[in-house]
N, C-alpha and C. Protein backbone atom coordinates (compact mmCIF):
# COMPACT_ATOMS: atom_id res chain seq x y z
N UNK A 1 -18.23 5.04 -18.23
CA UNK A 1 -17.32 4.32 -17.38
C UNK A 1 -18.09 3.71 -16.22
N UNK A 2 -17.87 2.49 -15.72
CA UNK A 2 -18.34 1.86 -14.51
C UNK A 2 -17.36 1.73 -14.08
N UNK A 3 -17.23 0.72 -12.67
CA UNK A 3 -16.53 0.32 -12.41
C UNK A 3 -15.51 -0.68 -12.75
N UNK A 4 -14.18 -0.51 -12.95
CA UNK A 4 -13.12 -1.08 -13.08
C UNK A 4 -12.97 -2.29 -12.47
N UNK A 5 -13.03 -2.82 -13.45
CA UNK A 5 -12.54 -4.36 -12.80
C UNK A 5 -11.21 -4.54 -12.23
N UNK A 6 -10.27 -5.29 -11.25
CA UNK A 6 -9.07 -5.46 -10.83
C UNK A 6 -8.28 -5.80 -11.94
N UNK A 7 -7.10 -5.58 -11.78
CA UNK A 7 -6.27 -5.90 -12.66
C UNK A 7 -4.96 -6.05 -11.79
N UNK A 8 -4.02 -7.35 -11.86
CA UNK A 8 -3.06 -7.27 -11.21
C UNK A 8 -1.76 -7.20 -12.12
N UNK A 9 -1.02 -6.39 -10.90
CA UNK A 9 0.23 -5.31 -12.17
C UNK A 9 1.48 -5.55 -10.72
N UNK A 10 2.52 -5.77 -11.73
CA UNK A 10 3.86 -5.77 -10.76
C UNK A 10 4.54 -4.16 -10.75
N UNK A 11 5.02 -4.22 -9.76
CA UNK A 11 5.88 -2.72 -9.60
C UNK A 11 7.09 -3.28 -9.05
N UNK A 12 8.70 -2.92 -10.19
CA UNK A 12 9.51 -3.39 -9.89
C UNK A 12 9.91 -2.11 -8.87
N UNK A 13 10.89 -2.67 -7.80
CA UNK A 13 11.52 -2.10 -7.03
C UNK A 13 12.92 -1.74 -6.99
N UNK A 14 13.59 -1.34 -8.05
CA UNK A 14 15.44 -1.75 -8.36
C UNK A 14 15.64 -2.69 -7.92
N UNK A 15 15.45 -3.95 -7.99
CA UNK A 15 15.97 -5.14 -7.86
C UNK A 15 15.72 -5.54 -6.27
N UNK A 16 14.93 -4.90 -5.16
CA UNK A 16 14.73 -5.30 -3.66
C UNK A 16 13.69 -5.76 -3.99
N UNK A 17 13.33 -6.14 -4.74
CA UNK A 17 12.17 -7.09 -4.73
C UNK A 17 11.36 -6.79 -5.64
N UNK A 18 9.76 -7.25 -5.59
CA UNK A 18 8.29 -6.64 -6.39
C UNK A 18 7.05 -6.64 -5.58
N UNK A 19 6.45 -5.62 -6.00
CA UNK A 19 5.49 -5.11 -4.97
C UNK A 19 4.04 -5.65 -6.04
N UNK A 20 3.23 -6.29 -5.81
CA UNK A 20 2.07 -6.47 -6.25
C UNK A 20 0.95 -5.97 -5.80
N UNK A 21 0.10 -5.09 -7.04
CA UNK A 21 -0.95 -4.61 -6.42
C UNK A 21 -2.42 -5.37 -7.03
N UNK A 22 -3.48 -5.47 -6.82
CA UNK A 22 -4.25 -6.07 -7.49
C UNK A 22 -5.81 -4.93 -7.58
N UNK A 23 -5.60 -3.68 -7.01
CA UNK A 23 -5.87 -2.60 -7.58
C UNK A 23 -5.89 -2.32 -9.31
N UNK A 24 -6.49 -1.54 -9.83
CA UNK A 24 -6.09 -1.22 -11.23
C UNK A 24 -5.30 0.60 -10.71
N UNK A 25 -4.91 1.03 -12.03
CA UNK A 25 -4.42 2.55 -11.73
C UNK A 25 -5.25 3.69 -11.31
N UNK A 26 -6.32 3.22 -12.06
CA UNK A 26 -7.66 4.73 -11.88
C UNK A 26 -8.99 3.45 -11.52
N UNK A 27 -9.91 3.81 -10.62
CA UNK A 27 -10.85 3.14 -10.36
C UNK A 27 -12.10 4.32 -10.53
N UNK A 28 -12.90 4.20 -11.49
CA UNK A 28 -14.11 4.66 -11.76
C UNK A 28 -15.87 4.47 -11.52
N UNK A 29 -16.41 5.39 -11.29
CA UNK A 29 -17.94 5.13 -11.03
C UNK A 29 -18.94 6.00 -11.83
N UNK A 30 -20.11 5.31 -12.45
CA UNK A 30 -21.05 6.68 -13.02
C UNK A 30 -22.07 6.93 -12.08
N UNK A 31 -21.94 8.25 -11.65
CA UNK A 31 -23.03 8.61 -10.83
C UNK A 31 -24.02 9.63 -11.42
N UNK A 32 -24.99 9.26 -10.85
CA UNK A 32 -26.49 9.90 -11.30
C UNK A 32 -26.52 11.43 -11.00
N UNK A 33 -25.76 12.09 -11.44
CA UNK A 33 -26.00 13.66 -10.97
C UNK A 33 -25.05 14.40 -11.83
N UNK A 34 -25.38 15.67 -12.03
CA UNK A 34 -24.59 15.86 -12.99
C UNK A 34 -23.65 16.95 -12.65
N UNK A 35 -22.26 16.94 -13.95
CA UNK A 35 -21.27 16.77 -13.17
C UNK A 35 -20.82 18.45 -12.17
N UNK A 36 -21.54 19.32 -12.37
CA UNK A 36 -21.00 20.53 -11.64
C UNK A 36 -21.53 19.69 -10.01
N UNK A 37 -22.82 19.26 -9.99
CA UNK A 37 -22.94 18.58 -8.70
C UNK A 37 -22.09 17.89 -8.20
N UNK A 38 -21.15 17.18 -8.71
CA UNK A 38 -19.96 15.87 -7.93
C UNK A 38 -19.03 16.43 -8.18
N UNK A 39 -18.68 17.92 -9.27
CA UNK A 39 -17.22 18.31 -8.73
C UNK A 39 -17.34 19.33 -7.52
N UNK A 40 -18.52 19.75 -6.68
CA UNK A 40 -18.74 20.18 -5.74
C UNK A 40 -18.38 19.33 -4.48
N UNK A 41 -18.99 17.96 -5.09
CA UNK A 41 -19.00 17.00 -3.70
C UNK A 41 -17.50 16.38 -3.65
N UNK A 42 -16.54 16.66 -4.54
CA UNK A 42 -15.53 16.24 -4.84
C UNK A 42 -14.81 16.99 -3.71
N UNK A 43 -14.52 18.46 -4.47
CA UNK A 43 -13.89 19.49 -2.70
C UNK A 43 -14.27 19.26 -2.05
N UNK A 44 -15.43 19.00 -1.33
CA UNK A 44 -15.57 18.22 0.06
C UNK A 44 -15.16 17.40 0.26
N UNK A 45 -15.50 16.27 -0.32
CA UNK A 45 -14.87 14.94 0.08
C UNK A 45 -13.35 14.86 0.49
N UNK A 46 -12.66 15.89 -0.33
CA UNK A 46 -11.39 16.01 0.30
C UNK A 46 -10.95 16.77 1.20
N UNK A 47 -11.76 17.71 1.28
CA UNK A 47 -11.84 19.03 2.43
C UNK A 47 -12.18 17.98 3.85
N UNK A 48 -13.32 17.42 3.73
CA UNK A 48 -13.84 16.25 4.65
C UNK A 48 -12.58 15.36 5.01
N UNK A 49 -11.64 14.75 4.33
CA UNK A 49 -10.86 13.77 4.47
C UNK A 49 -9.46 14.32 4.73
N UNK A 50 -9.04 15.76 5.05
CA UNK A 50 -8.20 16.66 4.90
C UNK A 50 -7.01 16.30 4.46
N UNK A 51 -7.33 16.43 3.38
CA UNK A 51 -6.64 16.37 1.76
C UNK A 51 -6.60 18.06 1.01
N UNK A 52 -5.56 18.67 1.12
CA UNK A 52 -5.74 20.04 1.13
C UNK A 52 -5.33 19.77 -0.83
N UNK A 53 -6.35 20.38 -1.36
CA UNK A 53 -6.92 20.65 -2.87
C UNK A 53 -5.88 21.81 -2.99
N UNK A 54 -5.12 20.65 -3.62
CA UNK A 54 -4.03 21.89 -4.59
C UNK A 54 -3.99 22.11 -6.15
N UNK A 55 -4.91 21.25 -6.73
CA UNK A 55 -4.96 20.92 -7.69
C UNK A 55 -6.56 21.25 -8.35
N UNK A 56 -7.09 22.69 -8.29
CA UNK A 56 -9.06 22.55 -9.09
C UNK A 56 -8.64 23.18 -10.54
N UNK A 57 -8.75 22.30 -11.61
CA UNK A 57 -8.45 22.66 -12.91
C UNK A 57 -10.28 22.44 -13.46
N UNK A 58 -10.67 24.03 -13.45
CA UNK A 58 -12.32 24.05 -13.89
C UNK A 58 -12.80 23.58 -15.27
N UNK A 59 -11.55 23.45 -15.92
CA UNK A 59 -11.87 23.21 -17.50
C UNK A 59 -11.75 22.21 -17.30
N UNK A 60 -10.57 21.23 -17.14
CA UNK A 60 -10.63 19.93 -17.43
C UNK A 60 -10.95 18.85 -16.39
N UNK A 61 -11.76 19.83 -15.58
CA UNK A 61 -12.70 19.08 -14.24
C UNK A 61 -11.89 18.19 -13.57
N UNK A 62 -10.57 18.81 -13.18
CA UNK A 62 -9.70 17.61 -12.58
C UNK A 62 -9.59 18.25 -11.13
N UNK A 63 -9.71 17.71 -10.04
CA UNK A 63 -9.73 18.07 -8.69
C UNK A 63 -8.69 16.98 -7.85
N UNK A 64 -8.11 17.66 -6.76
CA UNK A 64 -7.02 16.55 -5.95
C UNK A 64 -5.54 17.01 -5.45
N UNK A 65 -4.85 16.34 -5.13
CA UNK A 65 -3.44 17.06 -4.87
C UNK A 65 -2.67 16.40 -5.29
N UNK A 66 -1.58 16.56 -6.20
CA UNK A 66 -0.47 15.48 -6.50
C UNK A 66 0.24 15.00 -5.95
N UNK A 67 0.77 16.12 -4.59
CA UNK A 67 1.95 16.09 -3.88
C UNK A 67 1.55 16.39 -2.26
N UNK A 68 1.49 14.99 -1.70
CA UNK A 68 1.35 15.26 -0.33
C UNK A 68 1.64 13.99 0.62
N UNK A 69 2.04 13.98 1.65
CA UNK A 69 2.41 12.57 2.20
C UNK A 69 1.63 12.20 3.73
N UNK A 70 1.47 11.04 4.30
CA UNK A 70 1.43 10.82 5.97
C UNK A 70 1.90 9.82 5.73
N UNK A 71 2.09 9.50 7.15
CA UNK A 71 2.81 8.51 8.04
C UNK A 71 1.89 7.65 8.79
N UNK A 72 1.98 6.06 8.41
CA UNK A 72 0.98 5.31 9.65
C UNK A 72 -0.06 5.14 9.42
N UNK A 73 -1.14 6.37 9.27
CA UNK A 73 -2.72 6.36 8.99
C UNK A 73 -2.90 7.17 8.06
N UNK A 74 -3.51 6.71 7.35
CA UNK A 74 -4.80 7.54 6.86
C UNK A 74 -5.86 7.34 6.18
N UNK A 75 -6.91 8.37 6.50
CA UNK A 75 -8.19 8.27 6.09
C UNK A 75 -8.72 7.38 7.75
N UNK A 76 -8.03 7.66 9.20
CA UNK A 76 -8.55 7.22 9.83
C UNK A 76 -7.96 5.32 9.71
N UNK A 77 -6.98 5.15 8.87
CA UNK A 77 -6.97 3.72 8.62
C UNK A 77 -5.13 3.29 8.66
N UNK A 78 -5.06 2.17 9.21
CA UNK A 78 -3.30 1.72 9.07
C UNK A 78 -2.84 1.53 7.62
N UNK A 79 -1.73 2.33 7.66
CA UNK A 79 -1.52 2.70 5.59
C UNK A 79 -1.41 1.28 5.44
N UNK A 80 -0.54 0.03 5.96
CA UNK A 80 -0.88 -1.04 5.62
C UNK A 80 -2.13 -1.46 5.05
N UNK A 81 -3.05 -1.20 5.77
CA UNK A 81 -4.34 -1.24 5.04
C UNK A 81 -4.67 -0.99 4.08
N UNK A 82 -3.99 0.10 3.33
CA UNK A 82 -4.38 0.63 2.30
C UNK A 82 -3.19 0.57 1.15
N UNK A 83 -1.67 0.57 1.44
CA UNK A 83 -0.94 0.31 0.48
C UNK A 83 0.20 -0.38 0.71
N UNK A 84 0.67 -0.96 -0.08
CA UNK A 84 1.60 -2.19 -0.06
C UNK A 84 2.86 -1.55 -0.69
N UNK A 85 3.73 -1.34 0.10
CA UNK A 85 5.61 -0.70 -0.48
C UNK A 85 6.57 -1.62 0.08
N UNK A 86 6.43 -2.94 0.19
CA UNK A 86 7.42 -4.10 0.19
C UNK A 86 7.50 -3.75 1.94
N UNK A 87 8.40 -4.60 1.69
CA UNK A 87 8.68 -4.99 3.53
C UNK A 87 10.21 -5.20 3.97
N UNK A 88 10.31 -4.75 5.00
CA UNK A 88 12.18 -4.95 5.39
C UNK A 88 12.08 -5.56 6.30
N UNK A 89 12.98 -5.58 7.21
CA UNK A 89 13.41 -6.40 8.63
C UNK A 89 12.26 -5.99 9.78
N UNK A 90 12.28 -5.26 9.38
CA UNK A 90 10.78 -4.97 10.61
C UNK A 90 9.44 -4.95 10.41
N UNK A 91 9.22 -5.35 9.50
CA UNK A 91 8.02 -5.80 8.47
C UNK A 91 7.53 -4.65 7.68
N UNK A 92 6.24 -4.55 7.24
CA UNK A 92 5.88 -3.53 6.25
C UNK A 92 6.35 -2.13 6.07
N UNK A 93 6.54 -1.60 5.13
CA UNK A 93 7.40 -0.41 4.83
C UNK A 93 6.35 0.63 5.09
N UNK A 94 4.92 -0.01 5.02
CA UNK A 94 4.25 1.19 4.82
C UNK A 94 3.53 1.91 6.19
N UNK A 95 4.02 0.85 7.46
CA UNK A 95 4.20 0.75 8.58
C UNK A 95 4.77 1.86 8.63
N UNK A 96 5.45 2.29 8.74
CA UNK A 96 7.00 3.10 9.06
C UNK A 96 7.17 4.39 8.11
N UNK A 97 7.63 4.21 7.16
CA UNK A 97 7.78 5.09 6.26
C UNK A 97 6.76 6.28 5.75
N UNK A 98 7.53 7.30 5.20
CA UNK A 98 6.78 8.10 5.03
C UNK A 98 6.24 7.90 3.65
N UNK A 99 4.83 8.09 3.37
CA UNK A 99 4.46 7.97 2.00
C UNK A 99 3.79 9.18 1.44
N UNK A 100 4.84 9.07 0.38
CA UNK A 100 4.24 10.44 -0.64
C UNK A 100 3.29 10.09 -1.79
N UNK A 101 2.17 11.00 -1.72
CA UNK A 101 0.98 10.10 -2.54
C UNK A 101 0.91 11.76 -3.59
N UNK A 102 -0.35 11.19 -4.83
CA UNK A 102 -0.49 11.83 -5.87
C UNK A 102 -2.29 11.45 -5.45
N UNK A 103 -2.91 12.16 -5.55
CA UNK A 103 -4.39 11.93 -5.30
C UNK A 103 -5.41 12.92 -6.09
N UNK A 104 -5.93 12.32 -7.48
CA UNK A 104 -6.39 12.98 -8.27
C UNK A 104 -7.79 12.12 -9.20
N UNK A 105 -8.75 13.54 -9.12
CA UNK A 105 -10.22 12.65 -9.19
C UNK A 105 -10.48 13.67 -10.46
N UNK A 106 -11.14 12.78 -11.54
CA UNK A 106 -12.00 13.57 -12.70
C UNK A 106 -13.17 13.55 -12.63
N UNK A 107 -13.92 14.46 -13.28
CA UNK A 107 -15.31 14.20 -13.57
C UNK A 107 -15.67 14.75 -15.23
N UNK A 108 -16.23 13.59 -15.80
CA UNK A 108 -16.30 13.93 -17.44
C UNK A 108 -18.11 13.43 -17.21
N UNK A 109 -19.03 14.20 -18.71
CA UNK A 109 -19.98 13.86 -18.65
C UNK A 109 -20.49 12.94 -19.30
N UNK A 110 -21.48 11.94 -19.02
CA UNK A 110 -21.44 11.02 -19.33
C UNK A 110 -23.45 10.77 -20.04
N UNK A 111 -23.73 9.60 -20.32
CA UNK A 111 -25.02 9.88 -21.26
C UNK A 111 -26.39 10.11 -19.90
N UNK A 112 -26.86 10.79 -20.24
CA UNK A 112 -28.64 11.06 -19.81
C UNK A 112 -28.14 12.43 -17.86
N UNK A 113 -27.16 13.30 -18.42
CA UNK A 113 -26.95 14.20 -17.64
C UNK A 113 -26.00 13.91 -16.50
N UNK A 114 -25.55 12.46 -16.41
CA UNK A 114 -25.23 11.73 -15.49
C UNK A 114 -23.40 12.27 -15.39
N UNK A 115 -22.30 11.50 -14.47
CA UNK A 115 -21.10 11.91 -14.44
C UNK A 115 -20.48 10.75 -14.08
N UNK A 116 -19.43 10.93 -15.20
CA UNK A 116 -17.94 9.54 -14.93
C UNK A 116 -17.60 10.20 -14.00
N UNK A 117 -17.12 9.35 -13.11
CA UNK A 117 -15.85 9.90 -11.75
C UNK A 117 -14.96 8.53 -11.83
N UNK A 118 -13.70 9.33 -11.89
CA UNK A 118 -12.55 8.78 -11.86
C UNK A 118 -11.57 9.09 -11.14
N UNK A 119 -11.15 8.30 -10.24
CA UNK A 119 -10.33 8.39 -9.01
C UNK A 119 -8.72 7.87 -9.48
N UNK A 120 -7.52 8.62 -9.40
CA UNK A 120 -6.10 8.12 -9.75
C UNK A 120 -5.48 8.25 -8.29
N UNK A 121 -4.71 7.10 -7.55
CA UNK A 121 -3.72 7.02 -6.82
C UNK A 121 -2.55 6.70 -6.96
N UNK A 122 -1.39 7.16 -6.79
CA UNK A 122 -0.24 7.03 -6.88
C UNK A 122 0.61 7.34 -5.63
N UNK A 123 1.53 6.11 -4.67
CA UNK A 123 2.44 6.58 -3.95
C UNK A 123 3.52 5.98 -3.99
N UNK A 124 4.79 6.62 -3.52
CA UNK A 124 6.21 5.94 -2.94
C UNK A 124 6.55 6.04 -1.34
N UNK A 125 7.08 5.52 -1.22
CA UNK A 125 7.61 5.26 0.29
C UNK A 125 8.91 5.95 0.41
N UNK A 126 9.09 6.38 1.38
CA UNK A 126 10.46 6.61 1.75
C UNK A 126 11.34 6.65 3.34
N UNK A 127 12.17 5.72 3.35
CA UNK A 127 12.54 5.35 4.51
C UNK A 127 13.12 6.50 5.21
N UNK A 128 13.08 7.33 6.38
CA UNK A 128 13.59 8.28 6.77
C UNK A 128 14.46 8.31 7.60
N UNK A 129 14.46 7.05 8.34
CA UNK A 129 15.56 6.85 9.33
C UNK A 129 16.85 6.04 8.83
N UNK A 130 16.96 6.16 7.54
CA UNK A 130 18.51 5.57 6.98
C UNK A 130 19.34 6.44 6.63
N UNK A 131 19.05 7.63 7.42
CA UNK A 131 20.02 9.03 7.26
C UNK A 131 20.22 9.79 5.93
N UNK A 132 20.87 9.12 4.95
CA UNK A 132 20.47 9.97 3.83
C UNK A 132 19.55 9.26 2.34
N UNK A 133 19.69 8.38 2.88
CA UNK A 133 19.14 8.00 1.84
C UNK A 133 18.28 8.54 1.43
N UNK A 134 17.85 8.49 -0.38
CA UNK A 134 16.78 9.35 -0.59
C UNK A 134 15.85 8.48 -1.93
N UNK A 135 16.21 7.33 -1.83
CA UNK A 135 15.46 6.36 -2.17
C UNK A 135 14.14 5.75 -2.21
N UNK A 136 12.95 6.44 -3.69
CA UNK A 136 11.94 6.32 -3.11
C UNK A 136 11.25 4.60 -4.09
N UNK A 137 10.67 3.97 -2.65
CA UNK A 137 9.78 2.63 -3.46
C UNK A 137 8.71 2.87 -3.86
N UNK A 138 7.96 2.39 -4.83
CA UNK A 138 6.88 2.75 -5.03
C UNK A 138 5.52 1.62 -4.51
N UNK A 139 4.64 2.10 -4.38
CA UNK A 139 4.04 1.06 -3.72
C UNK A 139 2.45 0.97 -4.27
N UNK A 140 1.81 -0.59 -3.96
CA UNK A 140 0.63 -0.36 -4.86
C UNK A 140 -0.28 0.05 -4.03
N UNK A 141 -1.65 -0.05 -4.73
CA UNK A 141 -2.59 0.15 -3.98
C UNK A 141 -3.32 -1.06 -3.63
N UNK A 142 -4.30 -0.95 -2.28
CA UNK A 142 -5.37 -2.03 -2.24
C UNK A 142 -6.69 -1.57 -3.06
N UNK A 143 -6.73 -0.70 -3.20
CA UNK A 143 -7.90 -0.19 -3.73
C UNK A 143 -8.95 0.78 -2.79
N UNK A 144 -8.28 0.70 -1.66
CA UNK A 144 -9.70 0.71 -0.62
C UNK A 144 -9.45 2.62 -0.39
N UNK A 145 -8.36 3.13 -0.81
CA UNK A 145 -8.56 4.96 -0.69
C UNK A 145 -9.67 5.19 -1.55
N UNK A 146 -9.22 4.87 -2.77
CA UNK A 146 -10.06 5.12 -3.86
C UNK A 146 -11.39 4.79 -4.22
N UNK A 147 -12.25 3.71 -2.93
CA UNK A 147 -12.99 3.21 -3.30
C UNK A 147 -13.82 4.00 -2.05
N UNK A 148 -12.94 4.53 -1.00
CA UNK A 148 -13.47 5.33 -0.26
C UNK A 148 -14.07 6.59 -0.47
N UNK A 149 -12.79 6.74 -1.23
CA UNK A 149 -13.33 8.11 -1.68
C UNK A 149 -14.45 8.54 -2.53
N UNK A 150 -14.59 7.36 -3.61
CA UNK A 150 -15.71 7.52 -4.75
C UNK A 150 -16.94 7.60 -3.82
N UNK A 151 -16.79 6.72 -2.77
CA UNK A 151 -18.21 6.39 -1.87
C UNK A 151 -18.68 7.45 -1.15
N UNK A 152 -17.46 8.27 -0.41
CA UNK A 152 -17.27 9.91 0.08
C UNK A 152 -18.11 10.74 -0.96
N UNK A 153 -17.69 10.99 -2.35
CA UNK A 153 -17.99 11.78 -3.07
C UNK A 153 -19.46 11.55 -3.64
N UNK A 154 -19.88 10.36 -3.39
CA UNK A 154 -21.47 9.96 -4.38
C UNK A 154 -22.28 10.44 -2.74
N UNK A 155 -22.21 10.15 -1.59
CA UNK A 155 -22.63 10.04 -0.68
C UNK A 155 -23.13 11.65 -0.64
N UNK A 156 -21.83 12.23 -0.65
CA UNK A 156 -21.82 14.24 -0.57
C UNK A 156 -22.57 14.81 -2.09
N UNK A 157 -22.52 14.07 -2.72
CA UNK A 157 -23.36 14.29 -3.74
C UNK A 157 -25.09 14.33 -4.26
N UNK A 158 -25.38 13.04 -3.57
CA UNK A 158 -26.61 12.98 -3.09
C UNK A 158 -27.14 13.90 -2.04
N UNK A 159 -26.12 14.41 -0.83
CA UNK A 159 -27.00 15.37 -0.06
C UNK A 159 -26.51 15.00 1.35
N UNK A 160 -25.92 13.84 1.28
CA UNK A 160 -25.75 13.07 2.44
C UNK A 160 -24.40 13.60 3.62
């Protein structure tokens, strides 16, 4: 696996619109180390990015959390920045809303000792100040968690 080329994909919204991401679903890298080394640098990288690892499956080398949300920032960054969940009267949803994300990284081995890493993001939005509503949007990605993170994890991998 290398890197993933973009791919642009619509995400319908029940009929409030469509959210375009130009992200693909999983964004991948082969790194030069092998893989017990980068599923090491993997818990860090999220330990580092405090992303609490609810998810270390040792067999099928899957590391990450499915279920966790913030508000506003993260990774140090305006979620605008990073994900797109449509927009209302006060502009971006992802502004405001709370977003519940799925954040899950593989590592499979790959030829001459080396390791696929594969990064999956998934979130929805959810408006909290419309009292009950419980209506969640889903929203895409820019790419830039996932591209952070791979860079987090090769970086902690090397030594760095």
């Amino acid at each position: 696996m290398s890197d993933v080329p973009a791919a642009r994909r619509a995400i319908l919204t029940d009929g409030k619109g469509v959210t375009y991401s130009s992200a693909p679903p999983e964004q991948s890298r082969r790194m030069a180390m092998a893989p017990a080394t980068v599923l090491a640098a993997v818990r860090q990288a999220y330990e580092g990015f405090m992303i609490p690892v609810t998810l270390d499956d040792r067999v099928g080398r899957r590391v990450g959390n499915p279920d966790f949300y913030r508000v506003r920032q993260f990774l140090g960054r305006p979620m605008v920045e990073l994900l797109d969940c449509g927009s209302g009267m006060t502009g971006p949803n992802a502004a405001t809303f709370r977003i519940y994300m799925a954040l899950v990284t593989r590592v499979t081995d790959a030829p001459g000792g080396t390791s696929d890493v594969s990064v999956q993001l998934s979130a929805t939005a959810k408006d909290l100040t419309s009292g009950t509503s419980s209506d969640l949007l889903p929203c895409g990605s820019s790419g830039k968690i996932e591209q952070r993170l791979l860079d987090e994890i090769e970086k902690r991998a090397r030594g760095g």
